[in-house]
C-alpha atoms as a PDB file:
ATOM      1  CA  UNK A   1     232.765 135.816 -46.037  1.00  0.00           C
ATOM      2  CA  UNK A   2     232.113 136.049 -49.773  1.00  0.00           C
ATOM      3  CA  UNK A   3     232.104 133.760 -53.029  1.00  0.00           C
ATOM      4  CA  UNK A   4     234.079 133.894 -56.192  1.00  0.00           C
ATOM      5  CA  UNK A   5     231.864 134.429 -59.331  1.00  0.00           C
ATOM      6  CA  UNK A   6     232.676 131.010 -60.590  1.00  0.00           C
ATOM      7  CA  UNK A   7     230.835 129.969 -56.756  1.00  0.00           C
ATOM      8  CA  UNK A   8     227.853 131.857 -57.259  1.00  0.00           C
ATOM      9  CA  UNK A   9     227.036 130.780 -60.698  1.00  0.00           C
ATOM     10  CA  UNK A  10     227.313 126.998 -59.695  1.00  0.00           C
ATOM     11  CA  UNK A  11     224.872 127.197 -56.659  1.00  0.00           C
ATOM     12  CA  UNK A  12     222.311 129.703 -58.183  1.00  0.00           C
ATOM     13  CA  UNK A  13     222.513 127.561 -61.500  1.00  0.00           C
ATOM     14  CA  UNK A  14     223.209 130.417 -63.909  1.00  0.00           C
ATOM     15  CA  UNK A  15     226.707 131.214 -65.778  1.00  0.00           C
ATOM     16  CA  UNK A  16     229.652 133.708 -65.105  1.00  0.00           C
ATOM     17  CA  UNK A  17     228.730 135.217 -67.747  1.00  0.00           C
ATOM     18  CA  UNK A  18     225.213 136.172 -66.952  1.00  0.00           C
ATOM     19  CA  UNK A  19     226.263 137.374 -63.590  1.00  0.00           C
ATOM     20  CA  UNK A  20     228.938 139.483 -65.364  1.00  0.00           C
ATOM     21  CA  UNK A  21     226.288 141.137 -67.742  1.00  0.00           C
ATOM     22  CA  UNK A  22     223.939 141.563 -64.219  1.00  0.00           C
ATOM     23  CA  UNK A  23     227.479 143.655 -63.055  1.00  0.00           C
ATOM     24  CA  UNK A  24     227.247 145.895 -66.458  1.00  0.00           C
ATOM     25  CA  UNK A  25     224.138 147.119 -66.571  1.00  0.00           C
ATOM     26  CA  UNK A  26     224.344 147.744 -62.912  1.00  0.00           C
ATOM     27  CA  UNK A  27     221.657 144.904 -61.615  1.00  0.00           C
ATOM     28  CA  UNK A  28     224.298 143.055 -59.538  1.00  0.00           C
ATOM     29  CA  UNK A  29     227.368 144.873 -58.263  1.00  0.00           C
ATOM     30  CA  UNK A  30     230.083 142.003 -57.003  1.00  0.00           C
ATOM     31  CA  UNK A  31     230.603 143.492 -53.068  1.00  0.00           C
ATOM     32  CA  UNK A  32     234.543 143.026 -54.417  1.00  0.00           C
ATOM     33  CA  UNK A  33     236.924 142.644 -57.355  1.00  0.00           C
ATOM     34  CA  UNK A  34     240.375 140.885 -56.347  1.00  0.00           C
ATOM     35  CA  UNK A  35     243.937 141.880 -57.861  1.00  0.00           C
ATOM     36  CA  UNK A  36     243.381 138.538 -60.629  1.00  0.00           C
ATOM     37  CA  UNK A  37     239.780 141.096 -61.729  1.00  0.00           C
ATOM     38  CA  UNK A  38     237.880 137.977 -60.030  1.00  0.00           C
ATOM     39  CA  UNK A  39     234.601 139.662 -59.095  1.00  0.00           C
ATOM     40  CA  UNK A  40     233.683 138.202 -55.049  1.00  0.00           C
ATOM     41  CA  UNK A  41     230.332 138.525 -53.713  1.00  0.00           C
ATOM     42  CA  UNK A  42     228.621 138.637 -50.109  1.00  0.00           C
ATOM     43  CA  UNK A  43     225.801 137.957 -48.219  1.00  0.00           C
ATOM     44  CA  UNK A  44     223.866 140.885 -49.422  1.00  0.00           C
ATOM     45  CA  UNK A  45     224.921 140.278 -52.984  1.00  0.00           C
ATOM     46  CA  UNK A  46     223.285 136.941 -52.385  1.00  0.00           C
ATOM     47  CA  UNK A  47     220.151 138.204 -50.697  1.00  0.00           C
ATOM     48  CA  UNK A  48     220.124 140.519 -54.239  1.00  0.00           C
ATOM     49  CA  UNK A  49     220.808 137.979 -56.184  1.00  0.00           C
ATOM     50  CA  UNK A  50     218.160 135.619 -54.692  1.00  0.00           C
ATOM     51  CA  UNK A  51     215.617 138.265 -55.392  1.00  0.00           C
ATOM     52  CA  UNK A  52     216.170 138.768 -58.860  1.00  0.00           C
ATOM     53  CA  UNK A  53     216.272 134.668 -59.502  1.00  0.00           C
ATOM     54  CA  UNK A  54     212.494 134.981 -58.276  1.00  0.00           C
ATOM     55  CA  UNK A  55     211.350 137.932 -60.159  1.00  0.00           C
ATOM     56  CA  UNK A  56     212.870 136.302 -63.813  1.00  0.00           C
ATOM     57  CA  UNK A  57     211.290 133.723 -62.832  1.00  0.00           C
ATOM     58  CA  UNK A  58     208.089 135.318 -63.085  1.00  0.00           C
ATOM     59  CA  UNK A  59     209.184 136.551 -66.568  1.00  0.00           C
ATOM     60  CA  UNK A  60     210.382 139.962 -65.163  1.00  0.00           C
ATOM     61  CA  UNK A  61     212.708 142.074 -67.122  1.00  0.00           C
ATOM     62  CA  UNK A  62     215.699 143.141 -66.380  1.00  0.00           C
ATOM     63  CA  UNK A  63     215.191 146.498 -66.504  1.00  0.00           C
ATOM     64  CA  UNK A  64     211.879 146.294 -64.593  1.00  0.00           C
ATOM     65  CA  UNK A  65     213.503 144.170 -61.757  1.00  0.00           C
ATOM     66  CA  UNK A  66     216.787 146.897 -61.633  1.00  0.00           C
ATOM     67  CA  UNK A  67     213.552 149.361 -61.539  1.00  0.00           C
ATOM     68  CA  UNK A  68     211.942 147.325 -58.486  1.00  0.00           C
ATOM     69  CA  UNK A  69     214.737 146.474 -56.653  1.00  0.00           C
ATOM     70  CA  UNK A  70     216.732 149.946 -56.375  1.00  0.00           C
ATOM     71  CA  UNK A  71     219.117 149.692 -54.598  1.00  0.00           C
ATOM     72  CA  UNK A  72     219.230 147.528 -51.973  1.00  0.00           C
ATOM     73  CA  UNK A  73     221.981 149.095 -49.791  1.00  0.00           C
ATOM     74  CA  UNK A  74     219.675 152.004 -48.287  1.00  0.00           C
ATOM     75  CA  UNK A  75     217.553 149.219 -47.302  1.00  0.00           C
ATOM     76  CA  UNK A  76     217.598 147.570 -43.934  1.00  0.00           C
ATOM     77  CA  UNK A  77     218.013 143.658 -43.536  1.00  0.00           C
ATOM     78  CA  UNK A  78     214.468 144.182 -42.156  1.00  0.00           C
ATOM     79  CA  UNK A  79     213.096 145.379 -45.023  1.00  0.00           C
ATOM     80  CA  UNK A  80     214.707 143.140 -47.350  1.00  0.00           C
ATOM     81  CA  UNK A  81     213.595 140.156 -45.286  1.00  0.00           C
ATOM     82  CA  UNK A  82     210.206 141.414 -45.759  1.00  0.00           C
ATOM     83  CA  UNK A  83     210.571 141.635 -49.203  1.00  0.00           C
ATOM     84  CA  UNK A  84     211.317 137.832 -49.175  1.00  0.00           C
ATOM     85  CA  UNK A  85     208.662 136.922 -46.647  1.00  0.00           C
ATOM     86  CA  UNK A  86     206.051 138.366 -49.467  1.00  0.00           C
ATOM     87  CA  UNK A  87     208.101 135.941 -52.314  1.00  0.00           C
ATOM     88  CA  UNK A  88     208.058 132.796 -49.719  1.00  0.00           C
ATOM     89  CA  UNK A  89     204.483 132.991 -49.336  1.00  0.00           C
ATOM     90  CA  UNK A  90     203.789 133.280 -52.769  1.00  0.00           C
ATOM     91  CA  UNK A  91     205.925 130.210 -53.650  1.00  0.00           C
ATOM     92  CA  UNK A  92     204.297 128.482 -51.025  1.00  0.00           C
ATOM     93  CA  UNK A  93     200.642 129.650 -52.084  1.00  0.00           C
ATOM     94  CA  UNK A  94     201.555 128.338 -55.485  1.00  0.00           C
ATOM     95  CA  UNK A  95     203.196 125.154 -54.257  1.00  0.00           C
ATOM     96  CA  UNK A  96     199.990 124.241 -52.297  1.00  0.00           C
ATOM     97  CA  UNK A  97     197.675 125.131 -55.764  1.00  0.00           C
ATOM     98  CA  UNK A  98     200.813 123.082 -58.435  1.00  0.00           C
ATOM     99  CA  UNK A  99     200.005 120.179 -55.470  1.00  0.00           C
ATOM    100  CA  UNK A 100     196.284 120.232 -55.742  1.00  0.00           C
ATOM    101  CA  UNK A 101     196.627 120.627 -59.444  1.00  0.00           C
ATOM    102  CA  UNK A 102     199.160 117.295 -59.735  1.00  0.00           C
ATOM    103  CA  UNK A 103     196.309 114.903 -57.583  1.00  0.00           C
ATOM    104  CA  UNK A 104     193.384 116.647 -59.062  1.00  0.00           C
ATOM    105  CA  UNK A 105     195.650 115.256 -62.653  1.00  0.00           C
ATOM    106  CA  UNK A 106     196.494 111.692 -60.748  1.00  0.00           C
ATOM    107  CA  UNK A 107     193.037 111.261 -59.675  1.00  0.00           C
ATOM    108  CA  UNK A 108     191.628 111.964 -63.478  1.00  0.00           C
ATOM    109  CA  UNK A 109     194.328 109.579 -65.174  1.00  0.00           C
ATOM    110  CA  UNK A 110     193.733 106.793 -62.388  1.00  0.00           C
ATOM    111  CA  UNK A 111     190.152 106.883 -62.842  1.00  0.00           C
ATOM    112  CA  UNK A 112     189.745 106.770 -66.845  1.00  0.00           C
ATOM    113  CA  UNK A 113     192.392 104.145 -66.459  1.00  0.00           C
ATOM    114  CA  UNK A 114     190.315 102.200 -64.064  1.00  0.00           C
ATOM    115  CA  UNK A 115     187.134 102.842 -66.265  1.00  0.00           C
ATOM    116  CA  UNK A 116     185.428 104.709 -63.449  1.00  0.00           C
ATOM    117  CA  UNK A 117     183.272 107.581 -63.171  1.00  0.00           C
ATOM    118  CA  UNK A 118     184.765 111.167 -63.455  1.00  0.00           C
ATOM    119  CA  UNK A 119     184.155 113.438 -60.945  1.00  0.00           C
ATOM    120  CA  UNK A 120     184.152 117.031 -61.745  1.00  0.00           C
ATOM    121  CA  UNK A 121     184.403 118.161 -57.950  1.00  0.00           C
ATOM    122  CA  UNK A 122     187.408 116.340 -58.191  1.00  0.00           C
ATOM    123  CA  UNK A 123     189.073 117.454 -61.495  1.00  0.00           C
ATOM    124  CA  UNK A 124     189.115 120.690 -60.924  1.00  0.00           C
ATOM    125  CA  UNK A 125     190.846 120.721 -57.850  1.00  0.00           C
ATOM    126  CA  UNK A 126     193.336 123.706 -57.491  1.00  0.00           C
ATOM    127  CA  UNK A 127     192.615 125.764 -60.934  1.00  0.00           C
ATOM    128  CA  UNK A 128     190.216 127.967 -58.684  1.00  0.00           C
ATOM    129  CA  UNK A 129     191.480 131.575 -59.225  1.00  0.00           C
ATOM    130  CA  UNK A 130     188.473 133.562 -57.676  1.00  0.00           C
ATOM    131  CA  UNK A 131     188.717 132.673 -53.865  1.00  0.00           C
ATOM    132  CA  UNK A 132     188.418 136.002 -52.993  1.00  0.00           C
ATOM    133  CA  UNK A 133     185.223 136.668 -54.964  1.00  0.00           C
ATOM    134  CA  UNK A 134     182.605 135.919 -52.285  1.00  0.00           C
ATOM    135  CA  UNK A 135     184.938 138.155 -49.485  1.00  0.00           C
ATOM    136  CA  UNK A 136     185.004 141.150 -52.403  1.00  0.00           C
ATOM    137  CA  UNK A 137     181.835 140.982 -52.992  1.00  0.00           C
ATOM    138  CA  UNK A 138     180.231 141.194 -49.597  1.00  0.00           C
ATOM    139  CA  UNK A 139     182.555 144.138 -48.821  1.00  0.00           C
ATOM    140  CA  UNK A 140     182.321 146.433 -51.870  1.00  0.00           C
ATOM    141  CA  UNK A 141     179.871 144.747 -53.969  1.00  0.00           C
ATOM    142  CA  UNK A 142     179.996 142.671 -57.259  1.00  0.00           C
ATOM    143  CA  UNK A 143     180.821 145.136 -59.774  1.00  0.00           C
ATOM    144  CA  UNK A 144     184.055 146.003 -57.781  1.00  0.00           C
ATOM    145  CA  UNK A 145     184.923 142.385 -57.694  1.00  0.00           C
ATOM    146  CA  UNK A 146     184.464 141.767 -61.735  1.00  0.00           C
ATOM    147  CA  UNK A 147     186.387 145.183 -62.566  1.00  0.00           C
ATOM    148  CA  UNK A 148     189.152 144.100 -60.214  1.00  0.00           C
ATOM    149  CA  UNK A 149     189.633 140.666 -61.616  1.00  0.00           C
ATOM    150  CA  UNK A 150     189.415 141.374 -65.110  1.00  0.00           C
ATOM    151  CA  UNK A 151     191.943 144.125 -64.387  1.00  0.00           C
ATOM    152  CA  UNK A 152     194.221 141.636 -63.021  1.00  0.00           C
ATOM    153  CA  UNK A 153     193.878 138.952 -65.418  1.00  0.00           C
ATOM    154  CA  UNK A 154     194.708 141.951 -67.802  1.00  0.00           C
ATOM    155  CA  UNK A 155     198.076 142.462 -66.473  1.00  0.00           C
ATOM    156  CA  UNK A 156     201.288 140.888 -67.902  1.00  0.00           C
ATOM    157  CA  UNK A 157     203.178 138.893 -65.791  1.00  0.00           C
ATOM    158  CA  UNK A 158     206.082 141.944 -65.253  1.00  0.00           C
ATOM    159  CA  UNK A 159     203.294 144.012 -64.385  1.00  0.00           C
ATOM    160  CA  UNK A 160     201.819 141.914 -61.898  1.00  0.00           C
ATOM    161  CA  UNK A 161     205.485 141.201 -60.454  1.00  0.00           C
ATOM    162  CA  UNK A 162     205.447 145.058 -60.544  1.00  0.00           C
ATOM    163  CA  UNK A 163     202.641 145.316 -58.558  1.00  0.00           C
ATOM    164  CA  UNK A 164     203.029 143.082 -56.024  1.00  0.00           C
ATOM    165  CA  UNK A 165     206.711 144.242 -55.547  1.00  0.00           C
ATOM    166  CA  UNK A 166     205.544 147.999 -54.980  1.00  0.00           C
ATOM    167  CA  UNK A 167     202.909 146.051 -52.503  1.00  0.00           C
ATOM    168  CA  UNK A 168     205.225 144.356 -50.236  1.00  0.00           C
ATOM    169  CA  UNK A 169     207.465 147.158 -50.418  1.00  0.00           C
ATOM    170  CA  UNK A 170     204.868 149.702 -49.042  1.00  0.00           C
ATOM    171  CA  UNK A 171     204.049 146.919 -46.132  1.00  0.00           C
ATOM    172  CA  UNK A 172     207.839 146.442 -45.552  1.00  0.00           C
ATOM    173  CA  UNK A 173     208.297 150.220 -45.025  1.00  0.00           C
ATOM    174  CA  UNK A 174     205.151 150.767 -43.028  1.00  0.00           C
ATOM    175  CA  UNK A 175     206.848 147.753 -40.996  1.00  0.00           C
ATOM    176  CA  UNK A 176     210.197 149.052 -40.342  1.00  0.00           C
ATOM    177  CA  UNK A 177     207.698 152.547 -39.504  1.00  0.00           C
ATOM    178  CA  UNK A 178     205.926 151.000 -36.483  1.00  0.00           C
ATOM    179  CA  UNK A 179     209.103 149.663 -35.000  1.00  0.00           C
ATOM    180  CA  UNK A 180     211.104 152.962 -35.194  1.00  0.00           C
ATOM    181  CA  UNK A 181     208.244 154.668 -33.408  1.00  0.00           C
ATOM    182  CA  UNK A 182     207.071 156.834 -35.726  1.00  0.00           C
ATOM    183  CA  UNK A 183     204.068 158.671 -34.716  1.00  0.00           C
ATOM    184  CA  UNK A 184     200.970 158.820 -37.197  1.00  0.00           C
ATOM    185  CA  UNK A 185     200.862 162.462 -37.349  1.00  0.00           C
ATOM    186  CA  UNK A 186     204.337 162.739 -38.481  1.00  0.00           C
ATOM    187  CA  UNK A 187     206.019 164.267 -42.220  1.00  0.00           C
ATOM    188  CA  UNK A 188     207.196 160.346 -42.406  1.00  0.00           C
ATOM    189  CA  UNK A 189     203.925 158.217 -41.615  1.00  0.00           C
ATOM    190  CA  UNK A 190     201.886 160.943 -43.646  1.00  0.00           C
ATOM    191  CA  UNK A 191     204.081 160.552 -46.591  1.00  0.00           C
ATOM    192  CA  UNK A 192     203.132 156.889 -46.189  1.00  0.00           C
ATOM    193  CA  UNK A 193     199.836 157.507 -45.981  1.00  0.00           C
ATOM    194  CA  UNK A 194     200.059 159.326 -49.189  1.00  0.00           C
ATOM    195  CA  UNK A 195     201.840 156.685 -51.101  1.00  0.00           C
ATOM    196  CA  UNK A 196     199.173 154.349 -49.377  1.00  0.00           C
ATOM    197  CA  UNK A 197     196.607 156.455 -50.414  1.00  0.00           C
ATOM    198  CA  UNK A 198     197.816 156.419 -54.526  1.00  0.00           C
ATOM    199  CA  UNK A 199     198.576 152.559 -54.178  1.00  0.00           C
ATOM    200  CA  UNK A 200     194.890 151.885 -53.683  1.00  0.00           C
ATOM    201  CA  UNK A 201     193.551 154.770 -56.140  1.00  0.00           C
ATOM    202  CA  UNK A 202     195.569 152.632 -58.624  1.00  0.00           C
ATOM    203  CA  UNK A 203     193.313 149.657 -58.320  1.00  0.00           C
ATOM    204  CA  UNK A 204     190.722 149.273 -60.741  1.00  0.00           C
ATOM    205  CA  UNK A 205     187.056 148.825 -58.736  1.00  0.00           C
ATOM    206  CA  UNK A 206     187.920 150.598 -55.467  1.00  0.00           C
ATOM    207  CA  UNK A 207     185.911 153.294 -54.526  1.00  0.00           C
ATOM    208  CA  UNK A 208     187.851 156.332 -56.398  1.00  0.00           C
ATOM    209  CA  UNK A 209     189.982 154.204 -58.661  1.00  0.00           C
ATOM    210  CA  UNK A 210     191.621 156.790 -60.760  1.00  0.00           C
ATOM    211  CA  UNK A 211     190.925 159.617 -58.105  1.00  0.00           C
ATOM    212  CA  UNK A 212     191.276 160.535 -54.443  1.00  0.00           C
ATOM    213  CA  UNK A 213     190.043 157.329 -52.795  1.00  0.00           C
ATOM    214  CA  UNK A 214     186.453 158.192 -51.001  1.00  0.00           C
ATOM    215  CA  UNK A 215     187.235 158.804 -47.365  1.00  0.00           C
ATOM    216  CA  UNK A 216     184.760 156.168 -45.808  1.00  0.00           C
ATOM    217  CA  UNK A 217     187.087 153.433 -47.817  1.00  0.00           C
ATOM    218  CA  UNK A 218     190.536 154.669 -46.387  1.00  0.00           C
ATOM    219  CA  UNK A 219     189.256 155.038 -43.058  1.00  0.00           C
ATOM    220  CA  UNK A 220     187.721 151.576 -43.300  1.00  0.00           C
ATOM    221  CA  UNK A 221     190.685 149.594 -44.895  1.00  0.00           C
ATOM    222  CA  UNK A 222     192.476 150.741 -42.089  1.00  0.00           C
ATOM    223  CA  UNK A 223     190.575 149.651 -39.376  1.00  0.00           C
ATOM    224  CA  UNK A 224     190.344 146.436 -41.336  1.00  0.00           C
ATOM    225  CA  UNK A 225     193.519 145.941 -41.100  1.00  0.00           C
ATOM    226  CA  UNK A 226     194.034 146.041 -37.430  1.00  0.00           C
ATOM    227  CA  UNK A 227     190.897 144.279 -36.871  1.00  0.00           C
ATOM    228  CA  UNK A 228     191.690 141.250 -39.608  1.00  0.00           C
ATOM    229  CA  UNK A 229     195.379 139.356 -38.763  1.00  0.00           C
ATOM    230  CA  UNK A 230     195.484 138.376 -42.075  1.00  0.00           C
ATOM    231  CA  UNK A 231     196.034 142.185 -43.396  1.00  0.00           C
ATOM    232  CA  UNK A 232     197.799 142.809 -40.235  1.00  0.00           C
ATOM    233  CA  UNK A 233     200.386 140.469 -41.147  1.00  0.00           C
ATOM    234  CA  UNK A 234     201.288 142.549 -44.150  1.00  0.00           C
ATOM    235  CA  UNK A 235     202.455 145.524 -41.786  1.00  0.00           C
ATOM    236  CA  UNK A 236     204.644 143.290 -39.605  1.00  0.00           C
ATOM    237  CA  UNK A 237     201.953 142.403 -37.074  1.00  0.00           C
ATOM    238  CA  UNK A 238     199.017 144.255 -35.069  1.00  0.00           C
ATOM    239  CA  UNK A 239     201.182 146.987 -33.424  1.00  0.00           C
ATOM    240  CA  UNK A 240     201.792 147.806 -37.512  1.00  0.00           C
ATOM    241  CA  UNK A 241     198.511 147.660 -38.573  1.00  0.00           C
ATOM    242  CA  UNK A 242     197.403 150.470 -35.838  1.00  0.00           C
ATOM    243  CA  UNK A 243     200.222 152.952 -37.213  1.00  0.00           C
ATOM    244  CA  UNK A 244     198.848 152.247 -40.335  1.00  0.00           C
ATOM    245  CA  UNK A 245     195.368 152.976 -39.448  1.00  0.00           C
ATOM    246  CA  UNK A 246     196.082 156.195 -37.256  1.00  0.00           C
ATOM    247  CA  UNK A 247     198.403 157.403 -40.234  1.00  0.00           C
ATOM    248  CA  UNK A 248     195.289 156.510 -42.943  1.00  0.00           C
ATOM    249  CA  UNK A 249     192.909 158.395 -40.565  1.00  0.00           C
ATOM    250  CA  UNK A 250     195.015 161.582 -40.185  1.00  0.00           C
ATOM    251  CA  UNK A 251     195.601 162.014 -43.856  1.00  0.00           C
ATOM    252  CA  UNK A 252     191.821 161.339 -44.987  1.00  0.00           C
ATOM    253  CA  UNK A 253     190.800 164.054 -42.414  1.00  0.00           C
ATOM    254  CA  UNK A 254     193.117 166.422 -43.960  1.00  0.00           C
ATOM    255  CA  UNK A 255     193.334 165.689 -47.816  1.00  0.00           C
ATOM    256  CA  UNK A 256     189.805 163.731 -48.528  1.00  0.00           C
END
């Protein structure tokens, strides 16, 4: 089954013409063009097209999201689902703070218009961006907490699109990894590793930010990971998480 242009642009809210110009520079490909030039589009195209909504949304580029997305059709539906599982729970994350933000707001305006008392535990309900501080900090100290965070308020909002993109892309292969078997010792799981390796050298306040990541940390992280389902989750459950840890632990012992 596909959708005529005209379709698409009603349902995702944009215009023929913007999906057109996504078809030029090579962002959106229609998956056909009928005899009238009509350009169609399928489920995949729609899965594609979803995907870039959500990243302009975040003030992404167009050149950055053709840069983020690649192409989608050496991809597996897997993968791509992953890709949206990461997206859904950061709408949702952001739903639950916009909702805690809107009653901390109600609360404020039916209180001065009630002539009560203000309650700061109250007001600021929701605008907390440093949940993680305490969690940081225990692990890898306070210094590696403040670096990080400034570091990420630093970032535009394409570059933390970026970012996260190349994260739930690494989990997403690492995923589809662990269910096709691959052994940790292998060319694919250490090439993995090694991408693994230079995503977390690229974060500013991890031990060996810049560098080769210090060997204690990678081995660490990894059996974090198995050990915590919350970072688990990120490499398609528990069964991932090991691979990911066996792989980590292999490539320290050889490269670090």
């Amino acid at each position: 089954m596909d959708w005529s242009i005209q379709e698409i642009a009603r349902l995702a809210g944009t215009t023929s013409r913007t999906l057109r110009h996504y078809d030029d520079v090579g962002l959106l490909v229609p998956s056909r063009v009928g005899h009238n030039g009509y350009r169609y589009y399928d489920g995949p195209s729609l899965v594609r097209l979803q995907r870039i909504l959500l990243l302009r949304d975040l003030g992404v580029g167009l050149p950055v999201i053709a840069e983020i997305l690649g192409r989608d059709d050496e991809e597996s539906p897997a993968v791509q689902a992953h890709a949206l599982r990461t997206h859904l729970d950061a709408l949702r994350a952001e739903q639950q703070r916009l909702a805690r933000q809107i009653a901390s707001v109600e609360r404020t305006i039916t209180t001065m218009e009630g002539g009560g008392r203000l309650m700061a535990d109250d007001m600021f309900d929701g605008f907390d961006h440093t949940k993680h501080e305490a969690e940081v900090t225990e692990r890898w100290g306070a210094e590696a907490y403040r670096t990080g965070d400034t570091w990420w308020r630093g970032l535009s909002a394409q570059d933390k699109a970026a970012y996260q993109e190349r994260t739930c892309r690494l989990g997403a292969d690492w995923t589809a990894a662990a269910q096709a078997g691959v052994a940790p010792e292998s060319d694919e799981a250490q090439a993995l590793a090694q991408r693994h390796v230079e995503w977390l050298s690229s974060i500013p306040g991890t031990p060996g930010h810049g560098s080769a990541p210090v060997k204690e940390y990678v081995v660490g992280l990894g059996e974090m990971y198995v050990a915590d389902e919350r970072f688990a989750a990120n490499y398609g459950g528990e069964e991932g998480a090991r691979l990911v840890r066996d792989a980590l632990a292999v490539y320290a012992d050889r490269h670090l």
